[in-house]
C-alpha atoms as a PDB file:
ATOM      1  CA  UNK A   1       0.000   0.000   0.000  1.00  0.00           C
ATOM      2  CA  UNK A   2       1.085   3.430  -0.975  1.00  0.00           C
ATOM      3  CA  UNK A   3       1.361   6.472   0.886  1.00  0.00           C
ATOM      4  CA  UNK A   4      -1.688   7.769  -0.937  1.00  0.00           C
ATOM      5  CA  UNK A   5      -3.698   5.007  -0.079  1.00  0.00           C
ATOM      6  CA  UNK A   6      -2.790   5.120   3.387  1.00  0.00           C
ATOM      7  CA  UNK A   7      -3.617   8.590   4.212  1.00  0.00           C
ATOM      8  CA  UNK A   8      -6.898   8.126   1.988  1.00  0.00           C
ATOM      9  CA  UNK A   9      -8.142   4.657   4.251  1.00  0.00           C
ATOM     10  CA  UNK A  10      -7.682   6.648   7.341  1.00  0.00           C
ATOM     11  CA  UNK A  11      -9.694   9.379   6.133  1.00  0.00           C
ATOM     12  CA  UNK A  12     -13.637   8.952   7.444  1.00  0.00           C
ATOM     13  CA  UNK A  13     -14.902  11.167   4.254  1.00  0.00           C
ATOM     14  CA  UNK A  14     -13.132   8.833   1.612  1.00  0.00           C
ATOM     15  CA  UNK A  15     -14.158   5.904   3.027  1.00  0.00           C
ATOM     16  CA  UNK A  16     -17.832   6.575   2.875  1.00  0.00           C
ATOM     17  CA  UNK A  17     -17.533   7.877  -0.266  1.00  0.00           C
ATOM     18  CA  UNK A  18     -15.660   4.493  -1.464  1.00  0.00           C
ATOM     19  CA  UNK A  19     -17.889   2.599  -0.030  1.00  0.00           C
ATOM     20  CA  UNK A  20     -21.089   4.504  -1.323  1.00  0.00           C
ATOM     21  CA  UNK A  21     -19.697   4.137  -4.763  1.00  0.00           C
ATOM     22  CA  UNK A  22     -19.079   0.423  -4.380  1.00  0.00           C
ATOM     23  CA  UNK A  23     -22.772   0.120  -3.099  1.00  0.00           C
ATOM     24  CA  UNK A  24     -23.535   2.477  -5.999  1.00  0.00           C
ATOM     25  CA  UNK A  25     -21.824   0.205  -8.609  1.00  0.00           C
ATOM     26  CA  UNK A  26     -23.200  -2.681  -7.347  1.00  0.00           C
ATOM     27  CA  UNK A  27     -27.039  -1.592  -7.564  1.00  0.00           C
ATOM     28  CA  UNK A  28     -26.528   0.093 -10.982  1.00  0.00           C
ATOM     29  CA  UNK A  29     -25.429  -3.111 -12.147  1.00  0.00           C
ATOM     30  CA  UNK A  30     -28.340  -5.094 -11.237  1.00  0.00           C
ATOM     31  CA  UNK A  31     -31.035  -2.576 -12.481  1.00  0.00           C
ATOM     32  CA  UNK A  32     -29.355  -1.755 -15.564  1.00  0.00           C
ATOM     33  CA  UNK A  33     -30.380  -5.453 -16.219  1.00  0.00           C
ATOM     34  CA  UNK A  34     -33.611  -4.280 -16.136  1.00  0.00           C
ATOM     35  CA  UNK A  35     -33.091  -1.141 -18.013  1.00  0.00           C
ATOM     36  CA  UNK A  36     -33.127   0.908 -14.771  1.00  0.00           C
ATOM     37  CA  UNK A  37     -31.067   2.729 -12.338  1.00  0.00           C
ATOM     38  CA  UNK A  38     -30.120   2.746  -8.748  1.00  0.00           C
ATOM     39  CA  UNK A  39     -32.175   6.045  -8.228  1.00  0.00           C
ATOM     40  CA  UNK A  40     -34.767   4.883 -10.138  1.00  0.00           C
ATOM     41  CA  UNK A  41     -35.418   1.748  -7.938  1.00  0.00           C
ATOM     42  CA  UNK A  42     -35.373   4.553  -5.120  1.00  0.00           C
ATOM     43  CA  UNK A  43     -38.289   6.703  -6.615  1.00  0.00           C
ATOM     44  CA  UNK A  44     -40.039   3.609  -7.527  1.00  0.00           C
ATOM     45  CA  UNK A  45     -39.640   2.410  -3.711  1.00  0.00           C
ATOM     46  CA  UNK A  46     -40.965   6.044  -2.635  1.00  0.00           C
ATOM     47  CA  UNK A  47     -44.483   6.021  -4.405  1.00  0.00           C
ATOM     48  CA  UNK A  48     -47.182   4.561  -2.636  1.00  0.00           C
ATOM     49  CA  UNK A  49     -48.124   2.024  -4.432  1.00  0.00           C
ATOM     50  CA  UNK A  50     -51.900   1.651  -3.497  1.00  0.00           C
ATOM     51  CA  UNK A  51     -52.941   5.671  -3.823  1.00  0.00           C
ATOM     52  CA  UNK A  52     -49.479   7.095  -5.350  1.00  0.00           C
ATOM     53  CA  UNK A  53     -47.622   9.806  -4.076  1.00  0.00           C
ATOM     54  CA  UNK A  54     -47.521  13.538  -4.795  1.00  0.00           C
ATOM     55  CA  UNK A  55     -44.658  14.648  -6.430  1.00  0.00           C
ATOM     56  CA  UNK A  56     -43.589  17.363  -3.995  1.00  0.00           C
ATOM     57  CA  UNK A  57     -43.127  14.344  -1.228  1.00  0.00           C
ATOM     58  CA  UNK A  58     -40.966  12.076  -2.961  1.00  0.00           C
ATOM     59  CA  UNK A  59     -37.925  14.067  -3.546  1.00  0.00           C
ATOM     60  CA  UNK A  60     -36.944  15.232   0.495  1.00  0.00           C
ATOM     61  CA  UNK A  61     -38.545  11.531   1.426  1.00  0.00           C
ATOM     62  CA  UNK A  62     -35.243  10.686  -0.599  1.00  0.00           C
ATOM     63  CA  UNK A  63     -32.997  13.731   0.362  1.00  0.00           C
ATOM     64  CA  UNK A  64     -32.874  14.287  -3.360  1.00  0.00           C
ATOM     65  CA  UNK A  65     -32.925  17.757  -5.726  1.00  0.00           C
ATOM     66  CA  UNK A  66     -36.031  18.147  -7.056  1.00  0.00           C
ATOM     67  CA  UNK A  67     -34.423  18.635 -10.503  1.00  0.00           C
ATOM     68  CA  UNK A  68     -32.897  15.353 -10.407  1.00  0.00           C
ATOM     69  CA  UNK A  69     -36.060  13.582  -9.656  1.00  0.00           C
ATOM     70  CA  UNK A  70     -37.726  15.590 -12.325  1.00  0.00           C
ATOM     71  CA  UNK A  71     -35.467  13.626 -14.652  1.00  0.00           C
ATOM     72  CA  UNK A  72     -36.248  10.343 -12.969  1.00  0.00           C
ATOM     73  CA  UNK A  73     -39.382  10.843 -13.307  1.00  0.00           C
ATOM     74  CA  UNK A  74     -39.337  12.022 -16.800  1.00  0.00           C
ATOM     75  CA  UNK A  75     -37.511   8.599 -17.874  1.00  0.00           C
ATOM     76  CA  UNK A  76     -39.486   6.693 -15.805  1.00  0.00           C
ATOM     77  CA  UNK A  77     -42.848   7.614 -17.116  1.00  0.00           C
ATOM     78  CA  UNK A  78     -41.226   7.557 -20.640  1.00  0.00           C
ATOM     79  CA  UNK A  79     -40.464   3.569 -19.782  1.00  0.00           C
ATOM     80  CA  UNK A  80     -43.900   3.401 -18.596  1.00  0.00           C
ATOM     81  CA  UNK A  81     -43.679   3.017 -15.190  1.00  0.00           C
ATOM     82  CA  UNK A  82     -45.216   5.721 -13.829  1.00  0.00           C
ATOM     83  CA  UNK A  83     -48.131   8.042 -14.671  1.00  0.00           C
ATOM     84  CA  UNK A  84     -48.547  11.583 -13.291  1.00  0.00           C
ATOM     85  CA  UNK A  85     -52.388  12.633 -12.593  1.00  0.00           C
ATOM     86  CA  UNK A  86     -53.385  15.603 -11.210  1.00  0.00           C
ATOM     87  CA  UNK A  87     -55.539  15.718  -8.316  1.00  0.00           C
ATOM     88  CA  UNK A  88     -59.600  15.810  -8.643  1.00  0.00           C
ATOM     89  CA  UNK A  89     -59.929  18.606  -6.040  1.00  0.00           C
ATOM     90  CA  UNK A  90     -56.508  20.926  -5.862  1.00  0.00           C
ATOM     91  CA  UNK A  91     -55.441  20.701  -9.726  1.00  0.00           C
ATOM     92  CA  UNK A  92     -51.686  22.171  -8.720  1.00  0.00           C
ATOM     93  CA  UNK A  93     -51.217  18.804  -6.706  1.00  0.00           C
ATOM     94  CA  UNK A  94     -49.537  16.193  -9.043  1.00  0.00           C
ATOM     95  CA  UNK A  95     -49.541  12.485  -8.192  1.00  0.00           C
ATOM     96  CA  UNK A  96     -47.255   9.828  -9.404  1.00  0.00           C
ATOM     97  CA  UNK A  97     -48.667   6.180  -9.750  1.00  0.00           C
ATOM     98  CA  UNK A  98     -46.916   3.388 -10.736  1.00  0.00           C
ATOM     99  CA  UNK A  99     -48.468   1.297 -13.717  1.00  0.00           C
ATOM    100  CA  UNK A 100     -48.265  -2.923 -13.252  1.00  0.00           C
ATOM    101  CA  UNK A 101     -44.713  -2.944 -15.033  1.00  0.00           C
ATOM    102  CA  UNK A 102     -44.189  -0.139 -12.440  1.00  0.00           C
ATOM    103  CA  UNK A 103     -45.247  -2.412  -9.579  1.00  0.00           C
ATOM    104  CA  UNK A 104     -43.222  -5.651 -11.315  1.00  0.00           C
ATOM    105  CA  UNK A 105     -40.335  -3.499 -11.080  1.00  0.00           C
ATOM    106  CA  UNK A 106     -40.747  -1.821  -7.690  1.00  0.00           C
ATOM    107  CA  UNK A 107     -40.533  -5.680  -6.653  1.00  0.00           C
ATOM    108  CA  UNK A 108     -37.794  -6.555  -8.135  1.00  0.00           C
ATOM    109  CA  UNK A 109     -35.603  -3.728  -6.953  1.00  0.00           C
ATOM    110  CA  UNK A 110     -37.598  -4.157  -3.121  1.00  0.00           C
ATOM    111  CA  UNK A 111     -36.335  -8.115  -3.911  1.00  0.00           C
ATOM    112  CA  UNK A 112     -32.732  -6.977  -4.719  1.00  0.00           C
ATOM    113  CA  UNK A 113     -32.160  -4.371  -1.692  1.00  0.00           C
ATOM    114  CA  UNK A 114     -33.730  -6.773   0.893  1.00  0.00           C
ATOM    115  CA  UNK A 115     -31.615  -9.655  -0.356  1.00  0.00           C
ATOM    116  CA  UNK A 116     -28.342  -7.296   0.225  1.00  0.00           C
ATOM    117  CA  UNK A 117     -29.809  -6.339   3.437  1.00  0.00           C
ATOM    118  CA  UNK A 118     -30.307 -10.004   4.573  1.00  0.00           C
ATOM    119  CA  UNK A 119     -26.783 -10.861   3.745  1.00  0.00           C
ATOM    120  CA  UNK A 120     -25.516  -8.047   5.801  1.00  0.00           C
ATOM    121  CA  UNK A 121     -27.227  -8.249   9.028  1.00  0.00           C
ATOM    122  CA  UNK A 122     -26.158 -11.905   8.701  1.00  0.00           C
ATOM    123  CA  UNK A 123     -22.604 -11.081   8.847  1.00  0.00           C
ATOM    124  CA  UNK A 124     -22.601  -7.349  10.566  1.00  0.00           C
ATOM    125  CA  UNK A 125     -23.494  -8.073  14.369  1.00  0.00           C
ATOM    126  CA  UNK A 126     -26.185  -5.922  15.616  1.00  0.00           C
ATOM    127  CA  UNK A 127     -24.158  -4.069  17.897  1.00  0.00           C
ATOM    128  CA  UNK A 128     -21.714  -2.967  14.723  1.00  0.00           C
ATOM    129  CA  UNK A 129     -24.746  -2.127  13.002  1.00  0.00           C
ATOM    130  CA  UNK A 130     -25.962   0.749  16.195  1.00  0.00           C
ATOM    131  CA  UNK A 131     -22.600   1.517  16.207  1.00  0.00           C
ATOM    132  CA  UNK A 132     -22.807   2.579  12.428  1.00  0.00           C
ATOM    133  CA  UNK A 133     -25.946   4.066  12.467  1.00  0.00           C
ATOM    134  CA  UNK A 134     -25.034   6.373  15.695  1.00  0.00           C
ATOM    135  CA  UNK A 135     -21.669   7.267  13.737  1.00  0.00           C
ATOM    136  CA  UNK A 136     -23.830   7.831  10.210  1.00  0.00           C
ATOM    137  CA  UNK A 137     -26.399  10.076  12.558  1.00  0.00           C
ATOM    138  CA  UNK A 138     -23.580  12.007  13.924  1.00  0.00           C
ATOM    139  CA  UNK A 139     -21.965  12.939  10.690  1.00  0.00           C
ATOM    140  CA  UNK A 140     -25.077  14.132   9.345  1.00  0.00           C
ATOM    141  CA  UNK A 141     -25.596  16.419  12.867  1.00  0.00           C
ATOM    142  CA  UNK A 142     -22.016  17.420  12.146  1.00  0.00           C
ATOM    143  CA  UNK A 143     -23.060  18.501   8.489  1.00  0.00           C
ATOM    144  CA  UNK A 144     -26.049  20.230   9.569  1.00  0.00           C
ATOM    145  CA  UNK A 145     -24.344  22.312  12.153  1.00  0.00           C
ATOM    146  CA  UNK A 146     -21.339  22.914   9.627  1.00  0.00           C
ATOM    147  CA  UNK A 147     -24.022  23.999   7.029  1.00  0.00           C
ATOM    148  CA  UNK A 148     -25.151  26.586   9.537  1.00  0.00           C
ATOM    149  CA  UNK A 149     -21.803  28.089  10.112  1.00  0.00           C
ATOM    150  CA  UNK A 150     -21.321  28.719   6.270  1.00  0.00           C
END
């Protein structure tokens, strides 16, 4: 191991961003099979999938821009698995459904993180796991506060 790559292990940002793209990489993978993408599988996940959701929900539900789900959205009703409606009594609310391929794939991708999830809490001890969450929890405390101080 390098110099570099020491210094680089030992720093906390790095390593969450190494691992997120690993995690990244390795969900992309298995919904590009399906046409799809990792975010995708997200939004999908989101929407209700009895009433829908309105739109204006799903993006902070998923800490995301509302631009970029805009574009999800945009290729995901173009694949046709969502439809937007507006709603009956307030025609400024906008709902997004998810059509049966919708629903097939929502599955799938619920199948695929749930599986990964299974795998890990069978070989992360649930102690490590609190441990991690309680770190995760405190970095994104320490973010808020630094976002303040800007």
């Amino acid at each position: 191991m390098n110099n570099y790559e020491k210094i680089a292990n030992g720093v906390v940002v790095n390593r969450i961003r190494s691992s997120w793209i690993e995690l990244f990489k390795f969900y992309n993978d298995q919904a590009s099979k399906e046409g799809g993408t990792l975010s995708m599988a997200f939004v999908l996940l989101t929407i209700n999938e009895k009433y829908g959701s309105p739109v204006t929900k799903i993006a902070p539900r998923m800490n995301m821009e509302p631009n970029s789900l805009s574009r999800i959205l945009k290729s995901l009703e173009e694949k046709g698995y969502v439809l937007k409606r507006k709603n009956s009594e307030d025609k400024r609310k906008v709902y997004v459904s998810l059509t049966d391929s919708g629903l097939k794939l929502r599955d799938m991708a619920s199948e695929k993180l749930f599986a990964l999830e299974k795998v890990i809490k069978a070989k992360v001890s649930n102690s490590d796991l609190r441990s991690f969450f309680t770190v995760l929890d405190t970095i994104s405390d320490i973010l808020d506060s630094e976002k303040r101080n800007l």
